[in-house]
N, C-alpha and C. Protein backbone atom coordinates (compact mmCIF):
# COMPACT_ATOMS: atom_id res chain seq x y z
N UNK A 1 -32.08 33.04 -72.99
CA UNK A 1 -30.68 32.76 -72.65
C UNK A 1 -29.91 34.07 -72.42
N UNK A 2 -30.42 35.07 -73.48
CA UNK A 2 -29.54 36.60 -73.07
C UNK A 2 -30.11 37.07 -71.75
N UNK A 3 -31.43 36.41 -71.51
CA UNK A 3 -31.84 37.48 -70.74
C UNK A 3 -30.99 36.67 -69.45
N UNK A 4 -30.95 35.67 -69.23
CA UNK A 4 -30.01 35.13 -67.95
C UNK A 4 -28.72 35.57 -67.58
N UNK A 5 -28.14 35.23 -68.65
CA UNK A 5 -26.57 35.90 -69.37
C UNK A 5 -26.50 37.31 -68.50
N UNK A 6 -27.40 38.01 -69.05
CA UNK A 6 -27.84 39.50 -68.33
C UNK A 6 -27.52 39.85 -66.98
N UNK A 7 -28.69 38.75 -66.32
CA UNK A 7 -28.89 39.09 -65.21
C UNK A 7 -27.82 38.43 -64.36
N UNK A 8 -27.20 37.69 -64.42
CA UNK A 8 -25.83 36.73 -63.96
C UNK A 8 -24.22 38.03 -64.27
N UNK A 9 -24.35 38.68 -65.28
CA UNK A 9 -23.82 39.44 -65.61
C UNK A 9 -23.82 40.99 -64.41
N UNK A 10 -25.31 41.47 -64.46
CA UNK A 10 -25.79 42.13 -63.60
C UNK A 10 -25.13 41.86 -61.84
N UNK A 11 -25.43 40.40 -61.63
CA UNK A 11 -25.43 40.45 -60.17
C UNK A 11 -24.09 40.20 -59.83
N UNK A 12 -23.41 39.55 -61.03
CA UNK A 12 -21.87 39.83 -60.71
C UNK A 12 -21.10 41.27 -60.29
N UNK A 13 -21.56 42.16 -61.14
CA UNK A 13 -21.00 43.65 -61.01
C UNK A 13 -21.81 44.16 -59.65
N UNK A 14 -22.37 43.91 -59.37
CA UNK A 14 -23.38 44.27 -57.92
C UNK A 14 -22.27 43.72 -57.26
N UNK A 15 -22.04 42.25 -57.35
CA UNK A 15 -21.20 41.65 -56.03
C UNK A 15 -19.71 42.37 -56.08
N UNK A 16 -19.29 42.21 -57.29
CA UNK A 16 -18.24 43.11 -57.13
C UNK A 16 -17.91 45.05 -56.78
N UNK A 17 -18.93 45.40 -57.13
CA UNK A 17 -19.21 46.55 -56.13
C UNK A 17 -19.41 46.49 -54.53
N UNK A 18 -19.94 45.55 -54.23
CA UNK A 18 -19.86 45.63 -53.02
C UNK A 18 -18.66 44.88 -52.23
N UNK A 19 -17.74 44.25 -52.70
CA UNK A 19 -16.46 44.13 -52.45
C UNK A 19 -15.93 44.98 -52.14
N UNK A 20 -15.65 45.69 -53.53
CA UNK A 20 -15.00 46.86 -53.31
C UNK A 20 -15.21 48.00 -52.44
N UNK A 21 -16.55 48.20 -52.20
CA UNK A 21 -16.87 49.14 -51.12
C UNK A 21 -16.38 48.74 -49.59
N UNK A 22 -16.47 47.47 -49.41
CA UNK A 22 -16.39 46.66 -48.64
C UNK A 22 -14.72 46.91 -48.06
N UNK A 23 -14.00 47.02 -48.73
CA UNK A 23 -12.65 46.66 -49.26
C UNK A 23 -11.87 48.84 -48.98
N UNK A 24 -12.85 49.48 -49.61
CA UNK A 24 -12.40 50.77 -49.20
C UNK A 24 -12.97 51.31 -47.39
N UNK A 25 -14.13 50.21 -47.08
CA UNK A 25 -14.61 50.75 -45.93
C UNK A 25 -13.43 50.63 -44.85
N UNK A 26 -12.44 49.37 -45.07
CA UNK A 26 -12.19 48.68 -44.38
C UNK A 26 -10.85 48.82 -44.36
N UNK A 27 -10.27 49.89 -45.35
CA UNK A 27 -8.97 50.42 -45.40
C UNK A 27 -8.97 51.67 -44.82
N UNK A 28 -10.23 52.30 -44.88
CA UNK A 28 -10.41 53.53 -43.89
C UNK A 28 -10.65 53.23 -42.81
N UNK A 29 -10.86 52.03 -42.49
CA UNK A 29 -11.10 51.68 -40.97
C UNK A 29 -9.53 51.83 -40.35
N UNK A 30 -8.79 50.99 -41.19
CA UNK A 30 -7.53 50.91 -40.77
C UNK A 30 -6.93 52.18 -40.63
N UNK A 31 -6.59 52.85 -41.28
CA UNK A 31 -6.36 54.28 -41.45
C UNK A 31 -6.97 54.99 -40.12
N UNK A 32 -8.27 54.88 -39.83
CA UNK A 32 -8.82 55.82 -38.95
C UNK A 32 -7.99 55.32 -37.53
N UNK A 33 -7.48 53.77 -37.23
CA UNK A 33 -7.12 53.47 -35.89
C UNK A 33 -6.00 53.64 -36.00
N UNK A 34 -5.14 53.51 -36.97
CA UNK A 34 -3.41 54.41 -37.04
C UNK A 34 -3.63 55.90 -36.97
N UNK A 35 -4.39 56.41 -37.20
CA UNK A 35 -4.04 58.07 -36.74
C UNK A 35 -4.67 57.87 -35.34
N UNK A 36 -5.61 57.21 -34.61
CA UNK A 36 -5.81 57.17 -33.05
C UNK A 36 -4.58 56.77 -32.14
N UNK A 37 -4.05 55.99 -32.96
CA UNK A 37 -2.54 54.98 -32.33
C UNK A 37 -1.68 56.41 -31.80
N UNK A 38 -1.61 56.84 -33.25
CA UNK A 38 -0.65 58.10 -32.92
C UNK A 38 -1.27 59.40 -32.22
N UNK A 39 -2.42 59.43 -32.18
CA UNK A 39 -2.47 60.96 -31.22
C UNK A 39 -2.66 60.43 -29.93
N UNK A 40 -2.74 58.69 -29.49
CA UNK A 40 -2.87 58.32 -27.98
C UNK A 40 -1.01 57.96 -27.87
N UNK A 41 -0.36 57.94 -28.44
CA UNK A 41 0.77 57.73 -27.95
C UNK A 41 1.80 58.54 -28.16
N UNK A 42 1.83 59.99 -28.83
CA UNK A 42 2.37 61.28 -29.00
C UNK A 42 2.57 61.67 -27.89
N UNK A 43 1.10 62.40 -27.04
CA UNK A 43 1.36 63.26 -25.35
C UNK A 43 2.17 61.98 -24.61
N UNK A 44 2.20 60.85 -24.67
CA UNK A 44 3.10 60.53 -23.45
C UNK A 44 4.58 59.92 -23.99
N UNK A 45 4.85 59.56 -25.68
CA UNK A 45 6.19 59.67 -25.37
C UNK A 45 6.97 61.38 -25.18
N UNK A 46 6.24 62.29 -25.58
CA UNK A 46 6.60 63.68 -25.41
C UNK A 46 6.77 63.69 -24.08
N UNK A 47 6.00 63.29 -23.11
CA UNK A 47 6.06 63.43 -21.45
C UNK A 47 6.91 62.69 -21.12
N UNK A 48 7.37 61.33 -21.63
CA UNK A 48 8.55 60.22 -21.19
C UNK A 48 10.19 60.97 -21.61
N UNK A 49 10.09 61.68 -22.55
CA UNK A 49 11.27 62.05 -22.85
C UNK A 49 11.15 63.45 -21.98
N UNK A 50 10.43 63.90 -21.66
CA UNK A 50 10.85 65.03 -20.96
C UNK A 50 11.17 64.67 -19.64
N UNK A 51 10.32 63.73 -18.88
CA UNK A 51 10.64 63.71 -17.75
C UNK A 51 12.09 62.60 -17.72
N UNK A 52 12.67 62.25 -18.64
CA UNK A 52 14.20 61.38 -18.96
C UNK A 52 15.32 62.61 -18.74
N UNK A 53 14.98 64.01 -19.55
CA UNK A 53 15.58 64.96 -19.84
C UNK A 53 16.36 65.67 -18.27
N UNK A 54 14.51 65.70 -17.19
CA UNK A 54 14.87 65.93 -15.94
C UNK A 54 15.55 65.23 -15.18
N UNK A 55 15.54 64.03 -15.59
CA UNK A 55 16.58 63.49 -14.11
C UNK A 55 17.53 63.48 -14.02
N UNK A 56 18.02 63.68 -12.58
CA UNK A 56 19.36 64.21 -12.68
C UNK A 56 21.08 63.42 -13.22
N UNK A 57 21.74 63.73 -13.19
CA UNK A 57 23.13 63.09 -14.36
C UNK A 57 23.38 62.29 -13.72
N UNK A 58 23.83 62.18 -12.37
CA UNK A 58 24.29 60.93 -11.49
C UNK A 58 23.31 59.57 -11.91
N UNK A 59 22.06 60.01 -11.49
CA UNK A 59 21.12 58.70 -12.01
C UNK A 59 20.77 57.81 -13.14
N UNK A 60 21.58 58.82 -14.54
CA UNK A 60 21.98 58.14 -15.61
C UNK A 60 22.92 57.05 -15.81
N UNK A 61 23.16 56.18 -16.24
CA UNK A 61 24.46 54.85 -16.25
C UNK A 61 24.97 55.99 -17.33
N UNK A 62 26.80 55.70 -16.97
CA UNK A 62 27.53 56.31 -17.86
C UNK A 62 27.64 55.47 -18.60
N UNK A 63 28.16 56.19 -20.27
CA UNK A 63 28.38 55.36 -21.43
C UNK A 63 29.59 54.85 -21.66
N UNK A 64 30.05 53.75 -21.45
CA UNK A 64 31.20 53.15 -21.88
C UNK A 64 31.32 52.57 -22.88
N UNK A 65 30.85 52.61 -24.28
CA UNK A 65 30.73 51.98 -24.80
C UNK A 65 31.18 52.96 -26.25
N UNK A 66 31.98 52.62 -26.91
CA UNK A 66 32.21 53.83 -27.58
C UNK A 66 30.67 54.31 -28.89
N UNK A 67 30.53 55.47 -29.23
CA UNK A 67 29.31 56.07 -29.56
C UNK A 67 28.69 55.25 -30.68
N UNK A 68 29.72 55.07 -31.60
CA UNK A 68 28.62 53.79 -32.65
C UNK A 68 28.47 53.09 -32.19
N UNK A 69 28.58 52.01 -31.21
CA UNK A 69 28.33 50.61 -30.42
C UNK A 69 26.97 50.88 -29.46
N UNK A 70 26.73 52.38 -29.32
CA UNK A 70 25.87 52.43 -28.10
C UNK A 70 24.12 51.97 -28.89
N UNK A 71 23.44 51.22 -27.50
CA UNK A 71 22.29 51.03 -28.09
C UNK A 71 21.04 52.50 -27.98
N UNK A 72 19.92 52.74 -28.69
CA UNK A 72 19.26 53.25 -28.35
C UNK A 72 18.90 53.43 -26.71
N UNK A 73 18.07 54.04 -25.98
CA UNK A 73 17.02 54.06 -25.02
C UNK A 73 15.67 53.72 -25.43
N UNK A 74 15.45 52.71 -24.99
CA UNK A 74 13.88 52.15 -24.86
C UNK A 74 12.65 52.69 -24.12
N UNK A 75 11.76 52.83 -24.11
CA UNK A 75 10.86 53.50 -22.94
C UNK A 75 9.46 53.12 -23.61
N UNK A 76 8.84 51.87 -22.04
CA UNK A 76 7.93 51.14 -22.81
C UNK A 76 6.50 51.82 -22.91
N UNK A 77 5.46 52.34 -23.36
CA UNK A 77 4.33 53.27 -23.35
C UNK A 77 3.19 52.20 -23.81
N UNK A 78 2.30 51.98 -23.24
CA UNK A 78 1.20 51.09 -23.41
C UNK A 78 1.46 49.74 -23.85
N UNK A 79 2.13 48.95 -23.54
CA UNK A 79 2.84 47.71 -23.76
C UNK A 79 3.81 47.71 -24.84
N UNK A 80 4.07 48.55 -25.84
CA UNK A 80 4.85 48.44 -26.71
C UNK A 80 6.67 49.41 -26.20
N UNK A 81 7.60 49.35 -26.71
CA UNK A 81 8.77 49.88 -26.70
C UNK A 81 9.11 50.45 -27.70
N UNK A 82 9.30 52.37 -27.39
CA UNK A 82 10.08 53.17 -28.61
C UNK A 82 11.05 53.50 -28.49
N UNK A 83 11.82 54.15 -29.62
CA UNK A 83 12.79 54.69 -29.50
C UNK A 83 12.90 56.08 -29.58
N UNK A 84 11.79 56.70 -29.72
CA UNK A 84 11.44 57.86 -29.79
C UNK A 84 10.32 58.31 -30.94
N UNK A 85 10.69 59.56 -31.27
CA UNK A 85 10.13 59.85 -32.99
C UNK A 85 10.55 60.68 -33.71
N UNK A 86 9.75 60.28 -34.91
CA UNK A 86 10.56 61.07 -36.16
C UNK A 86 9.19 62.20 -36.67
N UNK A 87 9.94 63.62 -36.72
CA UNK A 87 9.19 64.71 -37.65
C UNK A 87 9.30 64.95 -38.81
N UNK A 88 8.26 65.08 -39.30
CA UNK A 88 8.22 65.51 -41.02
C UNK A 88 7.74 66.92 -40.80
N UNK A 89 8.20 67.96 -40.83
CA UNK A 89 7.78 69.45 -40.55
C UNK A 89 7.07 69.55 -42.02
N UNK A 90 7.94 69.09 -43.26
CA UNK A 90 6.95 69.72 -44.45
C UNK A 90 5.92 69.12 -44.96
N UNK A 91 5.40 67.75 -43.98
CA UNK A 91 4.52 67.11 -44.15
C UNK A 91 3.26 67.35 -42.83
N UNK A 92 3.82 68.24 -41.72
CA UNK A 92 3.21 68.05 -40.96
C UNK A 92 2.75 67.34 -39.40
N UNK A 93 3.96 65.87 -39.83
CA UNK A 93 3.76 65.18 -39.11
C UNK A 93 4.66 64.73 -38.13
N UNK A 94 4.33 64.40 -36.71
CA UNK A 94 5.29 63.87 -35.87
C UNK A 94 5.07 62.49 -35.31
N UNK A 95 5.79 61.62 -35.78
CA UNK A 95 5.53 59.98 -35.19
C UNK A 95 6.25 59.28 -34.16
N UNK A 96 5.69 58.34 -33.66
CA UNK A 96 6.02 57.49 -32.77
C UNK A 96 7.09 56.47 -33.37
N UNK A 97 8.33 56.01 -32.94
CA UNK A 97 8.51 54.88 -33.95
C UNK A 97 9.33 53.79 -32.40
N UNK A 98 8.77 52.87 -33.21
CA UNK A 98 8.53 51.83 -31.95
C UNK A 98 10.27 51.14 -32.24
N UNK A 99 10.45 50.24 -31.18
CA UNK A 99 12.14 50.11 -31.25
C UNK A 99 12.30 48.90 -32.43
N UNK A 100 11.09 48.02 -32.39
CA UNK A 100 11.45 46.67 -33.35
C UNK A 100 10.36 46.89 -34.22
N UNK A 101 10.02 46.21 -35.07
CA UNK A 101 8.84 45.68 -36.14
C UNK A 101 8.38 44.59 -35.82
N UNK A 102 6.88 44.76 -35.89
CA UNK A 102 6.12 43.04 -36.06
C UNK A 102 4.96 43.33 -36.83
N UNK A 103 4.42 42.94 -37.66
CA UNK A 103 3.20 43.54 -38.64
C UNK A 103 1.81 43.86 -37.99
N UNK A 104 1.96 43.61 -36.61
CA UNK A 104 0.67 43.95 -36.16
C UNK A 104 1.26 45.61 -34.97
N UNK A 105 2.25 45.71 -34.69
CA UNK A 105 2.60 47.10 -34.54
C UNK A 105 3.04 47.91 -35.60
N UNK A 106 2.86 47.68 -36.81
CA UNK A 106 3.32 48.28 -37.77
C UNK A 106 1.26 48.82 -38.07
N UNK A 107 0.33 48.33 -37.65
CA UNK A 107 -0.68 48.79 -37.99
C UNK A 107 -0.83 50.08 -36.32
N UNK A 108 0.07 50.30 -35.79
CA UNK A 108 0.03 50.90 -34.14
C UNK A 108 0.49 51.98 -34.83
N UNK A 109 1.82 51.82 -35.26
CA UNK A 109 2.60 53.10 -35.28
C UNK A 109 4.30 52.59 -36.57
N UNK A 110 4.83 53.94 -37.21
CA UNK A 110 6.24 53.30 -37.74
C UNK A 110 7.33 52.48 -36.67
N UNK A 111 7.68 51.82 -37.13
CA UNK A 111 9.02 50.94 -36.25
C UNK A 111 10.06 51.29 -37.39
N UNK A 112 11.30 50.87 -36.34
CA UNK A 112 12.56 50.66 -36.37
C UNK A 112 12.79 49.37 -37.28
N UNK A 113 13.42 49.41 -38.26
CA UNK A 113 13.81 48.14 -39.23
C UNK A 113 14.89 47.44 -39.01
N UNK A 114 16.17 48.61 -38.71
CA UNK A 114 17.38 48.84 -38.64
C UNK A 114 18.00 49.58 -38.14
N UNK A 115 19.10 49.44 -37.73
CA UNK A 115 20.09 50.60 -37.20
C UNK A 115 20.06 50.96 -36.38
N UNK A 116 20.85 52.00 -35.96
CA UNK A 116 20.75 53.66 -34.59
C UNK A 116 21.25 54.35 -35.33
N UNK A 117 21.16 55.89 -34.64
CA UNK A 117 21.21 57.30 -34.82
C UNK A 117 22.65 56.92 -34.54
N UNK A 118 23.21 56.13 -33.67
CA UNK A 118 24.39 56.49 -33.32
C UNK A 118 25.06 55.75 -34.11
N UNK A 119 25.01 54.83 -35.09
CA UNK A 119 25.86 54.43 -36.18
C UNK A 119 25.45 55.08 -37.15
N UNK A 120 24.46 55.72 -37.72
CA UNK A 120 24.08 56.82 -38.48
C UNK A 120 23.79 55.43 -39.89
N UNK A 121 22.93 54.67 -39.52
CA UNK A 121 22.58 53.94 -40.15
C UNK A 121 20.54 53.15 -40.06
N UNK A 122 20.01 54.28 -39.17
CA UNK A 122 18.41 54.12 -38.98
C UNK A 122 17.93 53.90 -40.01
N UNK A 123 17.01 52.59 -39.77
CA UNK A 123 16.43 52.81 -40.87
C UNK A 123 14.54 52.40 -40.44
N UNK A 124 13.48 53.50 -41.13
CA UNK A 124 12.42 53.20 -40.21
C UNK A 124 11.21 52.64 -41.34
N UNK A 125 10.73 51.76 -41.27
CA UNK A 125 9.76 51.62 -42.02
C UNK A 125 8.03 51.80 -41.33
N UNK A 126 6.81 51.76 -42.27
CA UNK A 126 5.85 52.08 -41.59
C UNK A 126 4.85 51.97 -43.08
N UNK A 127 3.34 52.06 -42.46
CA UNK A 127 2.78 51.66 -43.60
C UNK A 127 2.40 52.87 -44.44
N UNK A 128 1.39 52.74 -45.74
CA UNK A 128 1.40 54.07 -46.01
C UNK A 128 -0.19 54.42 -45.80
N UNK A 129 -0.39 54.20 -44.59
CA UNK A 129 -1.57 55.44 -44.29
C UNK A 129 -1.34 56.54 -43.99
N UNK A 130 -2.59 56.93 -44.12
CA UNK A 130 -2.16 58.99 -44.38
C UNK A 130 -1.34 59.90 -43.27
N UNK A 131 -1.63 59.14 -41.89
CA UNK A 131 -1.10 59.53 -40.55
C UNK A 131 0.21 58.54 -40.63
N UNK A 132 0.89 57.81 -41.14
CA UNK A 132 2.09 57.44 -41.07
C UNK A 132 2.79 57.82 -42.26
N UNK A 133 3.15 57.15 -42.77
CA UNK A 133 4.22 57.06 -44.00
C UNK A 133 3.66 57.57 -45.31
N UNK A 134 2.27 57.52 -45.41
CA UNK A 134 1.82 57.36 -46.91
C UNK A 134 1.70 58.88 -47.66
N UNK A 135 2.50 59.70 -47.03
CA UNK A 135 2.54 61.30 -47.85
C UNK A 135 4.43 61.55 -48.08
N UNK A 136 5.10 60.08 -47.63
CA UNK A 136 6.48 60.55 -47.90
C UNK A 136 7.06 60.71 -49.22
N UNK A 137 6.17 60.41 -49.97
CA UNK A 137 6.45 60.53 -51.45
C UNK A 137 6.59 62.25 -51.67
N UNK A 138 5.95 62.75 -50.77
CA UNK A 138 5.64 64.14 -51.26
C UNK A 138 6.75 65.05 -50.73
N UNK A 139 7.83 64.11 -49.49
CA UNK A 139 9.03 64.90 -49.25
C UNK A 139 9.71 65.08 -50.60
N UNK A 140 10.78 65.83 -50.14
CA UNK A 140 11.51 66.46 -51.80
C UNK A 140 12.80 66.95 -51.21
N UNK A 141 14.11 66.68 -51.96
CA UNK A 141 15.43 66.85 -51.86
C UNK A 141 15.98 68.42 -51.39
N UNK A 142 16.59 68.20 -49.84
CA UNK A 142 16.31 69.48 -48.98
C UNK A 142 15.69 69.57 -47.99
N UNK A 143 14.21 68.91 -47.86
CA UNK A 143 13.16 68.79 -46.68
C UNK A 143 14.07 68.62 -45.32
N UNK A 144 14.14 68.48 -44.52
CA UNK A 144 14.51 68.68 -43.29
C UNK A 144 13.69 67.39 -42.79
N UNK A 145 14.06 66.50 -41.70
CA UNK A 145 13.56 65.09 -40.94
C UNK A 145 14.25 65.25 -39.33
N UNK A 146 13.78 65.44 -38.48
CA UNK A 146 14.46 65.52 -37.57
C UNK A 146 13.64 63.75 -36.58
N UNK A 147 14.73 63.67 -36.20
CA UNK A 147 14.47 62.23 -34.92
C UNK A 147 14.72 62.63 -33.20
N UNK A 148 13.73 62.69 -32.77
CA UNK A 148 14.16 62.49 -31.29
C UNK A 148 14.06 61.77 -30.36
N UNK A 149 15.31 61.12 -29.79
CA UNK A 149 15.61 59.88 -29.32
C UNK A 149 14.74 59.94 -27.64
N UNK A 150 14.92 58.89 -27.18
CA UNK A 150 14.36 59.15 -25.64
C UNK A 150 14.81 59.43 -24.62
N UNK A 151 16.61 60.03 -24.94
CA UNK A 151 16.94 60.85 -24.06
C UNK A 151 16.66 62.30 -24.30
N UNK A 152 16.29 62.64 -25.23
CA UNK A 152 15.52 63.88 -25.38
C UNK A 152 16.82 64.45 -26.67
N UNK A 153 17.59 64.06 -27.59
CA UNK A 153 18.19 64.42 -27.89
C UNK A 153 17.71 64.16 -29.59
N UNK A 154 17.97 65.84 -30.01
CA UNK A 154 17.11 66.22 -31.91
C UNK A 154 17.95 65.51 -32.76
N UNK A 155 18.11 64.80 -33.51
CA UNK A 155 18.96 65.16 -34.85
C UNK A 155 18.06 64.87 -36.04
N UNK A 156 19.03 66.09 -37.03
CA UNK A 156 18.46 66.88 -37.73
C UNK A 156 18.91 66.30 -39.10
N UNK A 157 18.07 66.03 -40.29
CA UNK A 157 18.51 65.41 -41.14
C UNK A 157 18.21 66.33 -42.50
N UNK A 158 18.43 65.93 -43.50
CA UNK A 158 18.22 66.44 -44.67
C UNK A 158 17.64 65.59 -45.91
N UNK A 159 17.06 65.53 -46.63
CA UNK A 159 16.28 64.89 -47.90
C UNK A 159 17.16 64.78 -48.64
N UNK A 160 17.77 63.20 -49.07
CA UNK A 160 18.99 63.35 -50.19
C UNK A 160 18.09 62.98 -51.34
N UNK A 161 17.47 61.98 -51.61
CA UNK A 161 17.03 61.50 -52.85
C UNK A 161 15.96 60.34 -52.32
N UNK A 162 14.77 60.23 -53.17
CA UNK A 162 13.46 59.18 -53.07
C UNK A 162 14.08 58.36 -54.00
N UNK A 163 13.85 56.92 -53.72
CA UNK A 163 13.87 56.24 -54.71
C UNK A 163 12.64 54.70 -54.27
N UNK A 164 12.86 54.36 -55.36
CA UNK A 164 11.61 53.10 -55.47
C UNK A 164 12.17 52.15 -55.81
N UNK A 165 12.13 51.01 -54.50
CA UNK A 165 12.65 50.07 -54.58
C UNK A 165 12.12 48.52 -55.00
N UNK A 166 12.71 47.47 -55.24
CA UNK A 166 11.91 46.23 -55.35
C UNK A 166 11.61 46.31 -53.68
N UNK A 167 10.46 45.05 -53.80
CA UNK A 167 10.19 44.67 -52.12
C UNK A 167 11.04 43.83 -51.49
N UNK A 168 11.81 42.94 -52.12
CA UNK A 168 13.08 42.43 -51.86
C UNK A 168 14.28 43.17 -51.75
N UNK A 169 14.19 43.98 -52.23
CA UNK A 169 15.46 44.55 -52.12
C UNK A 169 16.38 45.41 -50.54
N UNK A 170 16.15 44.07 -49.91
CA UNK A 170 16.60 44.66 -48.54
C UNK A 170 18.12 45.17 -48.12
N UNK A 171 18.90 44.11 -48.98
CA UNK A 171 20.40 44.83 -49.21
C UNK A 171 20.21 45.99 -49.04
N UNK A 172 19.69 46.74 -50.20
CA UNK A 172 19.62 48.18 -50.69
C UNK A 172 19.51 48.77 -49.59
N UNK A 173 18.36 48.30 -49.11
CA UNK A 173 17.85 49.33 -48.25
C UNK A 173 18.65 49.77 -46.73
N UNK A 174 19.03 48.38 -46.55
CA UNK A 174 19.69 48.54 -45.24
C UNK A 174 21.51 48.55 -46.01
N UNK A 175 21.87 49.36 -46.71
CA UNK A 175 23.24 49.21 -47.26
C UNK A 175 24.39 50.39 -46.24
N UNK A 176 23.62 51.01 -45.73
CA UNK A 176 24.07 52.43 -44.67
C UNK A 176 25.02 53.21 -45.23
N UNK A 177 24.71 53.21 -46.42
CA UNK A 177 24.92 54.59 -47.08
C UNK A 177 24.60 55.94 -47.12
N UNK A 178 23.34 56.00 -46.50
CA UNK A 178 22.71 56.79 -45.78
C UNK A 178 22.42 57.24 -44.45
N UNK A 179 22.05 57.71 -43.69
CA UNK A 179 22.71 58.41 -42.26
C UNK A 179 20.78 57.72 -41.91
N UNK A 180 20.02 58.02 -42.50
CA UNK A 180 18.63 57.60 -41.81
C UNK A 180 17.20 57.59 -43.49
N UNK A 181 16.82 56.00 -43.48
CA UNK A 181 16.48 55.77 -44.37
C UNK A 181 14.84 55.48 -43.92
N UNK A 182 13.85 56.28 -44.64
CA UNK A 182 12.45 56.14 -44.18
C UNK A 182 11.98 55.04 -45.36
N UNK A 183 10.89 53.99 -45.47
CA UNK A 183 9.95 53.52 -46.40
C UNK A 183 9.03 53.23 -46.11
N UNK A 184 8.12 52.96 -46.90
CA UNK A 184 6.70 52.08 -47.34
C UNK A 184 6.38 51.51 -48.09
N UNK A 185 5.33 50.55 -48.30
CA UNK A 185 5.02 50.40 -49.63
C UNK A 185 4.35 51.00 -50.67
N UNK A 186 4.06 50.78 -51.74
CA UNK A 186 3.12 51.47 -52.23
C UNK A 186 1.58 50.62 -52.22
N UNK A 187 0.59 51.40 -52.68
CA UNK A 187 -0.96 50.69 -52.86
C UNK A 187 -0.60 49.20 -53.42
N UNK A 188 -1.09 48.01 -53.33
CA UNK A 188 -0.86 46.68 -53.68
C UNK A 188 0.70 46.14 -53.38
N UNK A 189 1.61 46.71 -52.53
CA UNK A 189 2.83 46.46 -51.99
C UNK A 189 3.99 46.16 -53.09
N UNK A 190 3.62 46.54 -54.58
CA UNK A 190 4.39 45.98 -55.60
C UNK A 190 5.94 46.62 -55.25
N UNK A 191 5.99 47.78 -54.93
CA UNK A 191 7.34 48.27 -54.10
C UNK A 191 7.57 49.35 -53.47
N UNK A 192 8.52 49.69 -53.00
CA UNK A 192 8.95 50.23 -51.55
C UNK A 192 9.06 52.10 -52.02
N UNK A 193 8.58 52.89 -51.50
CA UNK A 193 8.96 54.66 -51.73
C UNK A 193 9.67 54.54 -50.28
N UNK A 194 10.92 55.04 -51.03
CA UNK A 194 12.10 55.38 -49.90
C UNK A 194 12.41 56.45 -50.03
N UNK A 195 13.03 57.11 -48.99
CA UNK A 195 13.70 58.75 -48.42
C UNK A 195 14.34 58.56 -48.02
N UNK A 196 15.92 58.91 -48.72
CA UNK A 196 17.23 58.67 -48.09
C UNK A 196 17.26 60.24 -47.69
N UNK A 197 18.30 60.01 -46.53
CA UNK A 197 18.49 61.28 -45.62
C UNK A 197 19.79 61.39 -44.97
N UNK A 198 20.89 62.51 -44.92
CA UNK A 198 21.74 62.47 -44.13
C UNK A 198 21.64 63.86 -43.07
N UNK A 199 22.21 63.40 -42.71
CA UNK A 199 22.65 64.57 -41.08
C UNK A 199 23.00 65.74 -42.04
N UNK A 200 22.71 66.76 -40.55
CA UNK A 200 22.79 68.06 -41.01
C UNK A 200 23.46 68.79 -39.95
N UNK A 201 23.73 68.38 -39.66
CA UNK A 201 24.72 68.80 -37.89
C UNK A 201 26.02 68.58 -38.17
């Protein structure tokens, strides 16, 4: 009877090892096609905003609309629509962030949750693999965040304070108290690592 016990015992921890392997293969899988997402869609929103930058002023629609009311610029790059991207210089990284959210472009690249630059109320979420979101824990109060929109225009932000939120807690998050608010979740999604940020201009 022990010796069954044993071996039932045995092939359980086998099966559950191979879950788990199963389970890390398959989160690095994910991981490996979000950093492809982003180095195939980096060179051409960099090329879309430059060649936006060149054309000439007449061919732009003027803005009538007074500056918090105005919407982003869209510019669609392999079927999806961004609004530009956001740099993490002390992380390294420069992203794509797409204009809306849907959970299967959120495995592409960060999106837009909330807001504009021009109500100074952005807010971007994204997952935490290593090529998106998942080293923002390691920004720190001061870091520098700059966003550039798709008319080719920088702004420059500053690191006010991380905080960790419930996963509900969307009030919070979108409360626009902050000028441009980054998150993710953490490992098992129990809750949110946020980077509040204001302008520095």
């Amino acid at each position: 009877m022990k010796a069954k016990l044993g071996t039932v015992l045995m092939l359980l921890g086998i099966a559950m090892l191979c879950g788990a392997l199963g389970l890390l293969l398959f989160n690095q899988q994910q991981q490996n096609a979000a950093a492809r997402s982003v180095d195939a869609v980096m060179p051409q929103l960099v090329a879309a905003i430059r060649e936006e930058k060149q054309l000439p002023e007449e061919s732009q629609p003027p803005q009538e609309v007074p500056l918090q009311e105005r919407e982003m610029a869209v510019r669609e790059i392999d079927g999806h629509d961004y609004i530009g991207f956001v740099g993490l210089p002390s992380l390294e990284l420069e992203l794509p962030v797409m204009a809306d959210w849907t959970y299967p472009q959120l495995k592409i690249a960060p999106c837009r949750f909330s807001g504009s630059i021009f109500a100074d109320d952005l807010v971007i979420m994204a997952h935490n693999y290593e090529r998106h979101f998942g080293r923002i824990r390691d920004l720190k109060p001061g870091d520098t965040v700059t966003f550039t929109d798709m008319e080719g225009q920088t702004t420059s932000y500053e690191v006010v304070v991380l905080d960790i939120l419930h996963p509900t807690a969307v009030e919070d998050m979108t409360a626009g108290e902050y000028d441009l608010t980054l998150f993710t979740c953490t490992y098992g999604g129990k809750s949110r690592v946020t980077v509040r940020c204001d302008r520095t201009e």
